[in-house]
Protein backbone atom coordinates (compact mmCIF):
# COMPACT_ATOMS: atom_id res chain seq x y z
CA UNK A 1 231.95 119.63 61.30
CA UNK A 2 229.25 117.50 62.93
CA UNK A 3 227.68 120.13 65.26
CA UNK A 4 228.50 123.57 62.79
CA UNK A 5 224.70 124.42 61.64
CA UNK A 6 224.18 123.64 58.03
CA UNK A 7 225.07 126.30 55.26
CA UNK A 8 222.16 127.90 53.63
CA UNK A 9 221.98 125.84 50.72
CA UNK A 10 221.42 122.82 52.67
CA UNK A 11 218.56 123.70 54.89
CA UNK A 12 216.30 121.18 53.74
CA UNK A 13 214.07 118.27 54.74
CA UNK A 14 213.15 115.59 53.13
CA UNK A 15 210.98 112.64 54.39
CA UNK A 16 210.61 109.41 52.46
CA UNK A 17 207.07 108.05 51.98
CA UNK A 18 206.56 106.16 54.96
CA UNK A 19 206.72 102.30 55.44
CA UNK A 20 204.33 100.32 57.60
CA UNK A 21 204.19 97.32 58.60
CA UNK A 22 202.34 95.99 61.46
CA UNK A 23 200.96 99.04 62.98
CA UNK A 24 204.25 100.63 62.64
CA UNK A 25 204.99 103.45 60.05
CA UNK A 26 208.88 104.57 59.60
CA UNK A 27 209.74 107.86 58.61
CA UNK A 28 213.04 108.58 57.06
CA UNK A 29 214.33 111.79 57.59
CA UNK A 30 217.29 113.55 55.32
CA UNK A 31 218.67 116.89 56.53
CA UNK A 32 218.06 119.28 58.70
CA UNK A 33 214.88 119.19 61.42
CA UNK A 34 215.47 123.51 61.97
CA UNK A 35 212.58 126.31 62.21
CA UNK A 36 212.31 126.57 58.25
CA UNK A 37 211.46 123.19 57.94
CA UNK A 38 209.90 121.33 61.19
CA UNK A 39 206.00 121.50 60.08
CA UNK A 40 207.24 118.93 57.34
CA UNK A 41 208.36 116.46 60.15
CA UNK A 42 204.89 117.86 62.08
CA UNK A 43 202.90 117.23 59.84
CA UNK A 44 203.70 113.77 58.58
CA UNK A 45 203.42 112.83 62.26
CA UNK A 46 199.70 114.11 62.87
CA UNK A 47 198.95 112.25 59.21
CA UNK A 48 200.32 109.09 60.23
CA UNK A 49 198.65 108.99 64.03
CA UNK A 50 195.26 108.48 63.01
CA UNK A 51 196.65 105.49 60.75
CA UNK A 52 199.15 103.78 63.40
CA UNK A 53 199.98 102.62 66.70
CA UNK A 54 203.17 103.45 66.43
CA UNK A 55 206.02 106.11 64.45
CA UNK A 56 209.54 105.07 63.93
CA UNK A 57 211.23 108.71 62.65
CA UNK A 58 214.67 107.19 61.50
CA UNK A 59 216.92 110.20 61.77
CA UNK A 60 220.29 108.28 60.72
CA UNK A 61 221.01 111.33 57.69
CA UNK A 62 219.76 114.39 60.28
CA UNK A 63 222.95 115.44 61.06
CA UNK A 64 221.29 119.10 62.65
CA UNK A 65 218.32 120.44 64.58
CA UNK A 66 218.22 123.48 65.87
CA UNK A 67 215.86 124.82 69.02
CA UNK A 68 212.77 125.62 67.08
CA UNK A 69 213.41 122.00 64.91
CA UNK A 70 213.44 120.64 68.70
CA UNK A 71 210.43 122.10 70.24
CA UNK A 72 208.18 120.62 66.99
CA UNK A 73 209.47 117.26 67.53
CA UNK A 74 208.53 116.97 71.24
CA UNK A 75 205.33 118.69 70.04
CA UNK A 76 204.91 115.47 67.54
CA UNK A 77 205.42 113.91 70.75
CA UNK A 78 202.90 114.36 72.81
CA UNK A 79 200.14 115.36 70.11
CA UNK A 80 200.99 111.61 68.69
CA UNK A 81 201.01 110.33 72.53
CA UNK A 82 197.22 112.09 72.91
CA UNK A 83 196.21 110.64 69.84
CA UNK A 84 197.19 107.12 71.15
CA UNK A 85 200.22 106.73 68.99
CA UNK A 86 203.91 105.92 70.41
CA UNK A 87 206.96 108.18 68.52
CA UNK A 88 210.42 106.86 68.79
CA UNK A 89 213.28 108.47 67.34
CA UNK A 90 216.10 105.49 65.99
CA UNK A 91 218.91 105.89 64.45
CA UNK A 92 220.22 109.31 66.36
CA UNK A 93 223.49 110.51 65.95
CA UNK A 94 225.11 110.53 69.29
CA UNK A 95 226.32 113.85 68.84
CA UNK A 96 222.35 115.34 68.36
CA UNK A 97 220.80 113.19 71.18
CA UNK A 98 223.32 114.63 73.87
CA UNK A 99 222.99 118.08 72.66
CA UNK A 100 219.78 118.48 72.65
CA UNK A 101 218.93 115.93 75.49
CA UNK A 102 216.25 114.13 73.15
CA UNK A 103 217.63 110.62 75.05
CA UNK A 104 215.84 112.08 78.67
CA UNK A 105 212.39 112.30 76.60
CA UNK A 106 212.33 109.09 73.91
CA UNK A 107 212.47 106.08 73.48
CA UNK A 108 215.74 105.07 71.88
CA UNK A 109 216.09 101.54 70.03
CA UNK A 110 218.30 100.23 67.77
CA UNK A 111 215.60 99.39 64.35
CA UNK A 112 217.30 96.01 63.41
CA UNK A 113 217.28 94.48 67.06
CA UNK A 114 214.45 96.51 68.93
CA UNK A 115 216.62 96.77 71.61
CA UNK A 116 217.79 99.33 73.59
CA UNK A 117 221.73 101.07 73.36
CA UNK A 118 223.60 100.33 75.93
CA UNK A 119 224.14 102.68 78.82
């Protein structure tokens, strides 16, 4: 049950250590982006923005995020867009991008082409 939020025993985060590559560091995320765990997500952001041009936060195995979750990531946003340094979200389940309307504020691109979904 994609959009049930997760049981108690499975409110975690866990961020592997990023890859970069030509300016561009990748963060990917495993779990759940939710109040009790958000400054994990924050905080690898504001290391990473002094380092790169750019933050790729691969969220492929996020399968929740609540409101609080939500509010940190647009805050990783626009601290990362005053430090000079682009965040993109790829890899979004369908399901989380229309809920929480993350598609009207990112830039969405498929990481193997660097293209754009359709539609």
């Amino acid at each position: 049950m994609g959009n049930d939020p997760p049981s108690p025993q499975k409110r975690t985060l866990t961020i592997d250590p990023p890859a970069i590559a030509d300016g561009i560091a990748t963060l990917v995320c495993h779990g759940a982006i939710i109040a009790e765990t958000s400054n994990l997500f924050m905080s690898q952001v504001r290391k990473l923005t002094a380092e790169v041009q750019s933050i790729e936060a691969d969220l492929s195995d996020v399968d929740y995020v609540d409101s609080c979750g939500l509010g940190d990531v647009i805050a990783s946003y626009l601290s990362g867009r005053l430090a000079g340094c682009h965040l993109s979200l790829i890899k979004v389940h369908p399901g989380t991008l229309f809920m929480t309307r993350l598609s009207s504020v990112f830039d969405q691109r498929n990481a193997q082409t660097g293209q754009a979904p359709p539609g």
